[in-house]
Protein backbone atom coordinates (compact mmCIF):
# COMPACT_ATOMS: atom_id res chain seq x y z
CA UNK A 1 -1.14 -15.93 -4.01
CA UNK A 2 -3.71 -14.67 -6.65
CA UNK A 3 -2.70 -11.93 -8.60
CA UNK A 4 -5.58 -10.58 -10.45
CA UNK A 5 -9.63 -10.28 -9.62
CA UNK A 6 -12.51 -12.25 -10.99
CA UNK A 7 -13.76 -9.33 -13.64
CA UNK A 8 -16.95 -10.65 -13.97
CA UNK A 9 -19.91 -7.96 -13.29
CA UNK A 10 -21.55 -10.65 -10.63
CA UNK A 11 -18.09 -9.95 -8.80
CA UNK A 12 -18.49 -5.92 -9.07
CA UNK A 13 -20.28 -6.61 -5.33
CA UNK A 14 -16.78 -8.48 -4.37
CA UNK A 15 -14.63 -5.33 -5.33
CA UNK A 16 -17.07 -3.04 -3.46
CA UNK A 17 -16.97 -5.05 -0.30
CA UNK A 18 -13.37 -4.97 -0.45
CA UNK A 19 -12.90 -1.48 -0.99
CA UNK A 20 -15.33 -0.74 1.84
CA UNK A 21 -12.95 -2.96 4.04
CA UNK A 22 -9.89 -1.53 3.43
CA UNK A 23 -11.65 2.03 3.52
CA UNK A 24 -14.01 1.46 6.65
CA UNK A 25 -13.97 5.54 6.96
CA UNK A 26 -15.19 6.74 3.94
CA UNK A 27 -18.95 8.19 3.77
CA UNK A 28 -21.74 8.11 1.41
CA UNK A 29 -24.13 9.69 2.91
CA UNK A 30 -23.77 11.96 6.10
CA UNK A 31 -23.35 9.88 8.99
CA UNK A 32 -22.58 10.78 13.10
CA UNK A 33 -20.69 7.17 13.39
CA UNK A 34 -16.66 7.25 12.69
CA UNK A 35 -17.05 3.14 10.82
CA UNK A 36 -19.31 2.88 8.18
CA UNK A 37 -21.85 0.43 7.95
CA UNK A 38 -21.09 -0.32 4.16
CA UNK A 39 -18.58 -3.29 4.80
CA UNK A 40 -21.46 -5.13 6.40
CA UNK A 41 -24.22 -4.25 4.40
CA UNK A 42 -22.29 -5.22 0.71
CA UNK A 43 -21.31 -8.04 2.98
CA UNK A 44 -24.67 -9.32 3.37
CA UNK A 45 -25.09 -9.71 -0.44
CA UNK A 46 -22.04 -11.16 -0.58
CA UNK A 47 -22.47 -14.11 1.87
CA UNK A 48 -25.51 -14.71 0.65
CA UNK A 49 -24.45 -14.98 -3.03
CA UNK A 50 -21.56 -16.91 -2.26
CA UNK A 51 -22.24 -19.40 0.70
CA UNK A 52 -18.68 -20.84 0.83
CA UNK A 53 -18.34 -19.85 4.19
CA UNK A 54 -20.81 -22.28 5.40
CA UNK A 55 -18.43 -25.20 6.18
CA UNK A 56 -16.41 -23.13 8.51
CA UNK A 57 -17.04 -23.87 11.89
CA UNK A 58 -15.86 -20.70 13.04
CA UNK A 59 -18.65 -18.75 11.81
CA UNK A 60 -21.30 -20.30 12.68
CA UNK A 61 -19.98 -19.95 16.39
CA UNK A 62 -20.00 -16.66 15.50
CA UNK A 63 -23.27 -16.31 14.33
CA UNK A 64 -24.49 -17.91 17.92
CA UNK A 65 -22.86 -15.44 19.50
CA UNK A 66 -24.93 -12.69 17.02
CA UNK A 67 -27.95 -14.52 18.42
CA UNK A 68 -26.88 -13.76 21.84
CA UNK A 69 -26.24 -10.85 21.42
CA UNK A 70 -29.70 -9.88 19.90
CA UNK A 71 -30.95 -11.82 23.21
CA UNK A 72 -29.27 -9.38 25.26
CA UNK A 73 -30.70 -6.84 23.41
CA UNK A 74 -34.52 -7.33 24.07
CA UNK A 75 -33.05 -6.76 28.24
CA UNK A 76 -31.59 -3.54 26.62
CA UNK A 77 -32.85 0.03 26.29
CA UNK A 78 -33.66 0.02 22.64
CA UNK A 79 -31.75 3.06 21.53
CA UNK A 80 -28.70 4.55 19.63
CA UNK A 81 -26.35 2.58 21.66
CA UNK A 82 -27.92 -0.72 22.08
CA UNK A 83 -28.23 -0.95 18.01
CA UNK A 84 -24.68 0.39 17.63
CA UNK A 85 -23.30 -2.67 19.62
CA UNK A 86 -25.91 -4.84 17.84
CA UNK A 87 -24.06 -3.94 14.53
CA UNK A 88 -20.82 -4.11 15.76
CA UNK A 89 -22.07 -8.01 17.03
CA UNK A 90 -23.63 -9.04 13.73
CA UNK A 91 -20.76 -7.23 11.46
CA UNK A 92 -18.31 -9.44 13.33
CA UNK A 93 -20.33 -12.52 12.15
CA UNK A 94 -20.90 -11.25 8.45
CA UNK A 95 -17.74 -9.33 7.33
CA UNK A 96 -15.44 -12.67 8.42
CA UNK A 97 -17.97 -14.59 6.32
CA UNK A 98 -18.21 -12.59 3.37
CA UNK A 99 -14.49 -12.57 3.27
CA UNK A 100 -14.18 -16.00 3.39
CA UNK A 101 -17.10 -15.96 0.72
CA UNK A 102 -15.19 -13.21 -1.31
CA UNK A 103 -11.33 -15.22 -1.03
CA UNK A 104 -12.81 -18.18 -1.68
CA UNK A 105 -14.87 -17.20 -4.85
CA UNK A 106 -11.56 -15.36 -5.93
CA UNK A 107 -9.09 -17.61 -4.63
CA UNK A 108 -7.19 -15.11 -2.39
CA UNK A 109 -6.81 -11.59 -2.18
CA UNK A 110 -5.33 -9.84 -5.07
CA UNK A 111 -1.92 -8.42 -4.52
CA UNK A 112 -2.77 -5.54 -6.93
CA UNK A 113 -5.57 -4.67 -5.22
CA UNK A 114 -4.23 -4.84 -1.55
CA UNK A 115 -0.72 -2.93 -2.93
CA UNK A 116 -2.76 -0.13 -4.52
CA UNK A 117 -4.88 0.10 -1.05
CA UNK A 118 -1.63 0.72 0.78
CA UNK A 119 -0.97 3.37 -2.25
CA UNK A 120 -3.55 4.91 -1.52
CA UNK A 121 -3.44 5.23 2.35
CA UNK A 122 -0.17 6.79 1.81
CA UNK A 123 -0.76 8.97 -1.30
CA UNK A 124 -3.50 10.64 1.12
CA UNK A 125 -1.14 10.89 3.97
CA UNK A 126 1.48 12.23 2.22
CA UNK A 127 -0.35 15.22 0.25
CA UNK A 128 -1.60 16.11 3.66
CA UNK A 129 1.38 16.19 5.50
CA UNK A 130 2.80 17.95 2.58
CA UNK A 131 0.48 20.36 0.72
CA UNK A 132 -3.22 20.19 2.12
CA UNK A 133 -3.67 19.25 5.90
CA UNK A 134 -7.47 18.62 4.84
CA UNK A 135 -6.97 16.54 1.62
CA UNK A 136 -9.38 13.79 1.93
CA UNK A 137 -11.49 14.03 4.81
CA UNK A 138 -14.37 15.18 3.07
CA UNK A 139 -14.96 12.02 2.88
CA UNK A 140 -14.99 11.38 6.72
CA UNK A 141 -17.84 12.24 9.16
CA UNK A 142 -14.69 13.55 11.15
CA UNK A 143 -11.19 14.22 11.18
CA UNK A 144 -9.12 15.13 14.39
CA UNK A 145 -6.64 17.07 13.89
CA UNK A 146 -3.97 17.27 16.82
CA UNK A 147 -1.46 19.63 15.79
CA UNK A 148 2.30 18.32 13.91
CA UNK A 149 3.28 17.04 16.86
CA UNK A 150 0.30 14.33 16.75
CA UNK A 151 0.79 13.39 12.54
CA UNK A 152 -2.09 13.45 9.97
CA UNK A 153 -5.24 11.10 9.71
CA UNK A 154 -5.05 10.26 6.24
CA UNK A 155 -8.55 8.50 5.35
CA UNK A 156 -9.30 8.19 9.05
CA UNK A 157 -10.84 9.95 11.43
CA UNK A 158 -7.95 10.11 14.23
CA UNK A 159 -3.81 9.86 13.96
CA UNK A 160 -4.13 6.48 15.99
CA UNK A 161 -6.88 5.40 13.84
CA UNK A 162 -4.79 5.25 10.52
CA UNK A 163 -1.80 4.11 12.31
CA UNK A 164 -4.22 0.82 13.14
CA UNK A 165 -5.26 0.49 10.16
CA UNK A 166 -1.58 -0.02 8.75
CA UNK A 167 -0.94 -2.27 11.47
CA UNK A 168 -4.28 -4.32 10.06
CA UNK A 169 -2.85 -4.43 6.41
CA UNK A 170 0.51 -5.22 8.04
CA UNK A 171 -1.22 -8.65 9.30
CA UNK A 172 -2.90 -8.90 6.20
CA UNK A 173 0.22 -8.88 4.05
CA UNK A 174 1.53 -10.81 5.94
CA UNK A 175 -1.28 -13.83 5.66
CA UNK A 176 -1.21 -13.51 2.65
CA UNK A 177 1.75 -12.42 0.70
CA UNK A 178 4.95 -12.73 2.58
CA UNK A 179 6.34 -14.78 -0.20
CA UNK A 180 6.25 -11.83 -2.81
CA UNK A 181 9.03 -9.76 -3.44
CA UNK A 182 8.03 -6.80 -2.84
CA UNK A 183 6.25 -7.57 0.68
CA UNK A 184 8.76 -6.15 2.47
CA UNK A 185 8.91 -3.20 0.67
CA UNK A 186 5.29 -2.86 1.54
CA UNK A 187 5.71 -3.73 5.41
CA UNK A 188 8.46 -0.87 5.00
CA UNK A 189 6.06 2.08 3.38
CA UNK A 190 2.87 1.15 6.14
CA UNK A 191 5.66 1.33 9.04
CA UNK A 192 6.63 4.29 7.38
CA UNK A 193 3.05 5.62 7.58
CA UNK A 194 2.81 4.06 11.23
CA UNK A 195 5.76 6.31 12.60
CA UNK A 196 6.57 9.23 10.31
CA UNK A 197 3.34 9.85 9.19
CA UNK A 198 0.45 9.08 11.82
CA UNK A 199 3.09 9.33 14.69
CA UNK A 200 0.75 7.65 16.77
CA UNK A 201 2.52 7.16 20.28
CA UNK A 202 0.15 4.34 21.23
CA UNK A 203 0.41 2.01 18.89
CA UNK A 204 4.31 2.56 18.51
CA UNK A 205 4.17 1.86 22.10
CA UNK A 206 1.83 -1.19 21.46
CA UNK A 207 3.96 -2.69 18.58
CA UNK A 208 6.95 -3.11 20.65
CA UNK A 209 5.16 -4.38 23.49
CA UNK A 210 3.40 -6.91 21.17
CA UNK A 211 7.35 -7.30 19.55
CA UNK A 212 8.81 -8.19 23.13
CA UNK A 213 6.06 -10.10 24.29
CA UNK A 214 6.42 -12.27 21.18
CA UNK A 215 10.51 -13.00 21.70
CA UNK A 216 9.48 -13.31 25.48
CA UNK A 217 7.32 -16.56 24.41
CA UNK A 218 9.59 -17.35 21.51
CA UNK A 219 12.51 -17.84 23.90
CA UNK A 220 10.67 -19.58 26.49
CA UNK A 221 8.99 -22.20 24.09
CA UNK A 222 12.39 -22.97 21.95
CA UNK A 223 15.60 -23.11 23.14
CA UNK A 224 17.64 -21.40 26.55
CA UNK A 225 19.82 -19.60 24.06
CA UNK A 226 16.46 -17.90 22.89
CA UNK A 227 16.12 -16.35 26.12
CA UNK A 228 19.47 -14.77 26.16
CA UNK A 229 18.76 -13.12 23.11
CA UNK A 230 15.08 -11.80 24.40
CA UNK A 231 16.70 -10.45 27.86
CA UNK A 232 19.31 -9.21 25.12
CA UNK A 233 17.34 -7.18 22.82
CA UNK A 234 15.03 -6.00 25.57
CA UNK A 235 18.26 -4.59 27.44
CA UNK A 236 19.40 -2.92 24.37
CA UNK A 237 16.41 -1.36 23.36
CA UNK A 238 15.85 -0.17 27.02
CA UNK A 239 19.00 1.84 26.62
CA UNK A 240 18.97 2.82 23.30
CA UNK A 241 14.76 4.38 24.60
CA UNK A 242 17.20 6.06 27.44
CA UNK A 243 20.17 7.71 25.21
CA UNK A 244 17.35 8.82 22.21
CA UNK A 245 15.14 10.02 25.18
CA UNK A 246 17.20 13.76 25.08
CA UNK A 247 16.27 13.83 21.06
CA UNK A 248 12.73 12.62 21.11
CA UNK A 249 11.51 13.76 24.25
CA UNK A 250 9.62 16.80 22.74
CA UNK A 251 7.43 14.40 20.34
CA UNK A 252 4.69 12.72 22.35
CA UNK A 253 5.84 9.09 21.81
CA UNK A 254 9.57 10.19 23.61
CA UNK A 255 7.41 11.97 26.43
CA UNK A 256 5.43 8.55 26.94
CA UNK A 257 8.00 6.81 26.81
CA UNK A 258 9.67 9.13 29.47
CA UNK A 259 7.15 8.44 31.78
CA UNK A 260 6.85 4.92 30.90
CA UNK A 261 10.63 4.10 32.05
CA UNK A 262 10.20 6.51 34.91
CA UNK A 263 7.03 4.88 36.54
CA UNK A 264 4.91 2.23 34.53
CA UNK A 265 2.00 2.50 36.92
CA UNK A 266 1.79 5.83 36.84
CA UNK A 267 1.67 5.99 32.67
CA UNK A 268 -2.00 5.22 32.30
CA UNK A 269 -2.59 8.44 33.88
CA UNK A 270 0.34 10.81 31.92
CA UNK A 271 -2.41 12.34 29.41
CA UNK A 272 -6.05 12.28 28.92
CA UNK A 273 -5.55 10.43 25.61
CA UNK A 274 -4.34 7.59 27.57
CA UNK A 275 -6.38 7.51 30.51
CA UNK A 276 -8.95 6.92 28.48
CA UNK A 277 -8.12 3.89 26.81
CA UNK A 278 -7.04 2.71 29.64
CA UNK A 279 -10.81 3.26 31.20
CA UNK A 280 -12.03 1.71 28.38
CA UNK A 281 -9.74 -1.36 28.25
CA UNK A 282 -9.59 -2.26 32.17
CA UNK A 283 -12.59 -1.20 33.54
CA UNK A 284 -15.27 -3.45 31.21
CA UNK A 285 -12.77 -6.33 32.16
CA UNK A 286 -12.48 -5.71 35.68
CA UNK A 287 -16.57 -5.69 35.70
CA UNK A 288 -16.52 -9.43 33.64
CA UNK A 289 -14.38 -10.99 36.46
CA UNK A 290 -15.97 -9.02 39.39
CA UNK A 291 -19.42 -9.69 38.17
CA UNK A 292 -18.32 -13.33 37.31
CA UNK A 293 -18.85 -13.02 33.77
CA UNK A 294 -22.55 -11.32 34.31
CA UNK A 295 -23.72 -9.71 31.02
CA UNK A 296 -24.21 -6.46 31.47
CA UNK A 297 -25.88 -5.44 28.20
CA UNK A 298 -25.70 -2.38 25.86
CA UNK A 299 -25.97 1.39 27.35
CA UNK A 300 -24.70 0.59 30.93
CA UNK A 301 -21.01 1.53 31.14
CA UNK A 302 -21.38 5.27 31.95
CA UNK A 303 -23.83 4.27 34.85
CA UNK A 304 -20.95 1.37 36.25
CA UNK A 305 -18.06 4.01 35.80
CA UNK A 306 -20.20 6.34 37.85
CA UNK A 307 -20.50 3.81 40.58
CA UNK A 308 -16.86 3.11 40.47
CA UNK A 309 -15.95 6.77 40.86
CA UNK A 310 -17.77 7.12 43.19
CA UNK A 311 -16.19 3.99 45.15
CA UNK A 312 -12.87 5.92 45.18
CA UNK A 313 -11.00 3.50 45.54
CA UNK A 314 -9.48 3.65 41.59
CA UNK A 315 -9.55 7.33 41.83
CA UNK A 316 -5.83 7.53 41.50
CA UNK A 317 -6.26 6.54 38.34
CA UNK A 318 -9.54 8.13 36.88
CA UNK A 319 -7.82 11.65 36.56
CA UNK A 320 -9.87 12.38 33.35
CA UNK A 321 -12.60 10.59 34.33
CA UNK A 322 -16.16 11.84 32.57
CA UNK A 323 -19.49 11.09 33.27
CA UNK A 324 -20.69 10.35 29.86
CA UNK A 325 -19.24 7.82 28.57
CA UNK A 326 -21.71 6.35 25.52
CA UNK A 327 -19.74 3.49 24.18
CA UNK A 328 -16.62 1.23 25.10
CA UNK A 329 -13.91 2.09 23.29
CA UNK A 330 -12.58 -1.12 23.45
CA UNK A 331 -13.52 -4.40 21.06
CA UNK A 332 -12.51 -6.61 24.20
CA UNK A 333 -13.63 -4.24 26.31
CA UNK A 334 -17.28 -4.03 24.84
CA UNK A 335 -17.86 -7.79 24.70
CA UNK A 336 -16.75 -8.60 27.98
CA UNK A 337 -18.79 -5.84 29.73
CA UNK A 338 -21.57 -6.31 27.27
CA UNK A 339 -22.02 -10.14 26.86
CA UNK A 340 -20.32 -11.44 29.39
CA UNK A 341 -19.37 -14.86 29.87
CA UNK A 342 -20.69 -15.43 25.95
CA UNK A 343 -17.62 -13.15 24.79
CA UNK A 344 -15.78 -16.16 25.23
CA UNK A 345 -17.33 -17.67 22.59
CA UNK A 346 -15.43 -15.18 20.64
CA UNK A 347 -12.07 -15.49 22.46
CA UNK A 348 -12.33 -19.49 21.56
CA UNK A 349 -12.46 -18.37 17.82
CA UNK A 350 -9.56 -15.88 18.24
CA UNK A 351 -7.02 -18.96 20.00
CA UNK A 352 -8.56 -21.88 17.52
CA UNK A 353 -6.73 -19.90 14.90
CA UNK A 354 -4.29 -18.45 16.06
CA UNK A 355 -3.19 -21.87 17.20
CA UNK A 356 -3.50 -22.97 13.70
CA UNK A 357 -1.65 -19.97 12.51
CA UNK A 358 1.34 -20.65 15.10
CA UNK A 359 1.37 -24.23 14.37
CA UNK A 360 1.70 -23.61 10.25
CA UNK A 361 4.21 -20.40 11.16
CA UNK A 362 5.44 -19.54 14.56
CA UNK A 363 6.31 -16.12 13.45
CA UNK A 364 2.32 -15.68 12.80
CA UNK A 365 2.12 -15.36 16.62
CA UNK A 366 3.85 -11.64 17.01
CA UNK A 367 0.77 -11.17 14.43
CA UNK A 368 -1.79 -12.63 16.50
CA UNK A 369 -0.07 -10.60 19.15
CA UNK A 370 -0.53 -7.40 17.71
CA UNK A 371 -4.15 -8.06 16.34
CA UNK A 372 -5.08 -9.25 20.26
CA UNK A 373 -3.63 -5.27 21.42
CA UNK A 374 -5.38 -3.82 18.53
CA UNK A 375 -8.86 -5.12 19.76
CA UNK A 376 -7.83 -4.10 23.33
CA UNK A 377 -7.46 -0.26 21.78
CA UNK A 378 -10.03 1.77 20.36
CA UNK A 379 -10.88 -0.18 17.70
CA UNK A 380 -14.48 -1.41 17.42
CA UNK A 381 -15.12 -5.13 16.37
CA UNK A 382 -17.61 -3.17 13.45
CA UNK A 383 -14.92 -1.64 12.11
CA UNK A 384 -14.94 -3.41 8.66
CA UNK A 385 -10.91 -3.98 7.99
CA UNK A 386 -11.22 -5.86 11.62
CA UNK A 387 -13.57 -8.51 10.29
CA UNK A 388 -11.64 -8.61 7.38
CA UNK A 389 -8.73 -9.39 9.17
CA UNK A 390 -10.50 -11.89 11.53
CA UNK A 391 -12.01 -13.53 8.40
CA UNK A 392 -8.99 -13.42 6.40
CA UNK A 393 -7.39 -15.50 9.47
CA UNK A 394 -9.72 -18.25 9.87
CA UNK A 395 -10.06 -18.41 5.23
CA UNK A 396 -5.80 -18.51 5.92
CA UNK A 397 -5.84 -21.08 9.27
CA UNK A 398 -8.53 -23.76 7.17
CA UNK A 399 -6.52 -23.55 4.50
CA UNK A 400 -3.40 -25.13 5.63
CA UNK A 401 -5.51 -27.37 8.10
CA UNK A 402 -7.26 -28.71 4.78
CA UNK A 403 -3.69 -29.00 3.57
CA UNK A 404 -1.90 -30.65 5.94
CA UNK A 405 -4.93 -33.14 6.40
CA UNK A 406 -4.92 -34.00 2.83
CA UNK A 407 -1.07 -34.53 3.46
CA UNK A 408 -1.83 -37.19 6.03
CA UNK A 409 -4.11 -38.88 3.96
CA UNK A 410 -1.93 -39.38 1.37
């Protein structure tokens, strides 16, 4: 992969798009909104200066579904909300193209540059954990701050928030650079952030559900002996949850775990932290396959989860429900409540390449895996390191498709 940047000043917009990627958090100027709109906006000037993204299918699918989108919009109330999910529609279209446009114009990602990102993330994390709790998030509109027991944010707003974002550079480095020698040594330092620094229980819990689920299909699609070894490692780290449970049960992710083994349907409802994404993640679907894939449009969740409260008949599991609920927290959520049956559109994207991913590397699925939980959590589709990733897939997917076409031909 390329090693070193373009150092042109026409590519000075290139290294600022990047940097507002892989820092989606950091502010400019003072802002209510946890993602920055700076990924998208660079972006714009990007795409535009470097049309190579033009001859990828993909996007312009994606740009229909921006057109939708806007569509839905004019049956919208036009305020704060409605043009927060209109940017989080049209950043998914132009922060996938500008990356193409920007790995394409560079010919990949620089190593230097994505190392010293992960540098960075860590550098932050660590001096907080360490010597200043605040270090940093000056240059945040927010920063949560749970306690020890919930780990530091880094350059994010939230614990879980920085934990994503390693998982995000994870699939990056993986695209990308999985043939260098120090990628592992990488993937080592952002698990290290993931668990020891961030400690966020929910996206532990959501790697090694994305981790099973991958040796689950793994062992179904190759060989019988593959499913031994699933049932295997599932039954051993079942009991080796059970014998740690005594040592880790007073950290949050033991006590989740607790409950998970305990009773699984009762887990969505073990904390408020939870039970929210769990509103967030089930509830907009639940309304696309009620409401036969009805578009709902932009502002109206708070008014459905009143109605559905009201119902009773999920009460059992709306223990923290509120009644002002301004925005899915969800990126599958939000575009199956929002747009309906046009979300698909986006979900056709998401399988064309990770098909193409599989096909060039099976082990790319546990990565397609883990990006598919990712956009099930909290994690808006604005968020700039999410088109990045999503446009980093489909630059990575053509690529060996071109490839293995010019193969045949040959």
């Amino acid at each position: 992969m390329n090693n070193t940047m373009p150092k042109s000043k026409s590519n000075l917009l290139i290294y600022l798009f990047l940097f507002f990627c892989f820092f989606p958090y950091i502010k400019i100027i003072p802002m209510e909104t946890d993602t920055q709109p700076y990924a998208m906006i660079i972006g714009i000037i990007v795409m535009l200066s470097y049309p190579f993204y033009q001859s990828y299918k993909d996007i312009r699918w994606l740009f229909i579904l921006v057109i939708l989108s806007i569509i839905i919009a004019i049956f919208s109330k036009l305020d704060f909300d409605t043009f927060r999910s209109l940017f989080n529609y049209l950043s998914i279209f132009v922060v996938p193209a500008a990356t193409i446009s920007a790995l394409t114009k560079c010919n990949g990602l620089s190593f230097k540059f994505y190392r010293s990102c992960i540098f960075i993330w860590l550098a932050v994390g660590i001096i907080q954990q360490f010597i200043y709790p605040e270090f940093g998030t000056q240059l945040l509109s927010r920063a949560s701050f749970g306690g020890a027991a919930r780990g530091i944010v880094s350059l994010a707003p939230e614990p879980t928030f920085y934990a994503i974002i390693c998982c995000l550079m994870a699939i990056i480095g993986f695209l990308n650079f999985r043939n260098e020698k120090q990628y592992m040594f990488l993937q080592i330092l952002l698990l290290f952030q993931i668990v020891i620094l961030a400690r966020s229980s929910m996206v532990i819990i959501f790697g090694l559900a994305s981790f099973l689920t991958y040796l689950l299909i793994k062992a179904i699609k190759k060989r019988i002996i593959n499913l031994f070894i699933f049932i295997f490692v599932a039954v051993i780290i079942y009991y080796g949850i059970i014998l740690l449970l005594p040592y880790i049960q007073q950290y949050r992710v033991g006590n989740l775990l607790a409950h998970l083994i305990r009773d699984p349907m009762l887990f969505m409802i073990v904390d408020e932290s939870i039970n929210e994404r769990f509103i967030h993640a089930y509830f907009p679907t639940y309304a696309f396959f009620s409401d036969f894939g009805l578009p709902h449009g932009y502002g109206q969740f708070a008014d459905y989860m009143s109605h559905i409260h009201s119902e009773g008949e999920f009460s059992k599991y709306l223990v923290y429900y509120r009644d002002d609920y301004t925005r899915i927290q969800s990126g599958f959520g939000a575009i199956f409540f929002e747009l309906g049956v046009f979300a698909l559109i986006f979900i056709f994207v998401l399988i064309r390449n990770f098909r193409l991913l599989v096909k060039n590397n099976f082990s790319s699925l546990f990565w397609c895996i883990l990006f598919s939980v990712i956009l099930l959590n909290a994690m808006p589709l604005g968020n700039g390191l999410v088109g990045f990733t999503l446009g980093n897939m489909i630059y990575i997917a053509h690529k060996h498709s071109t490839i293995k076409n010019k193969a045949r031909l040959c």
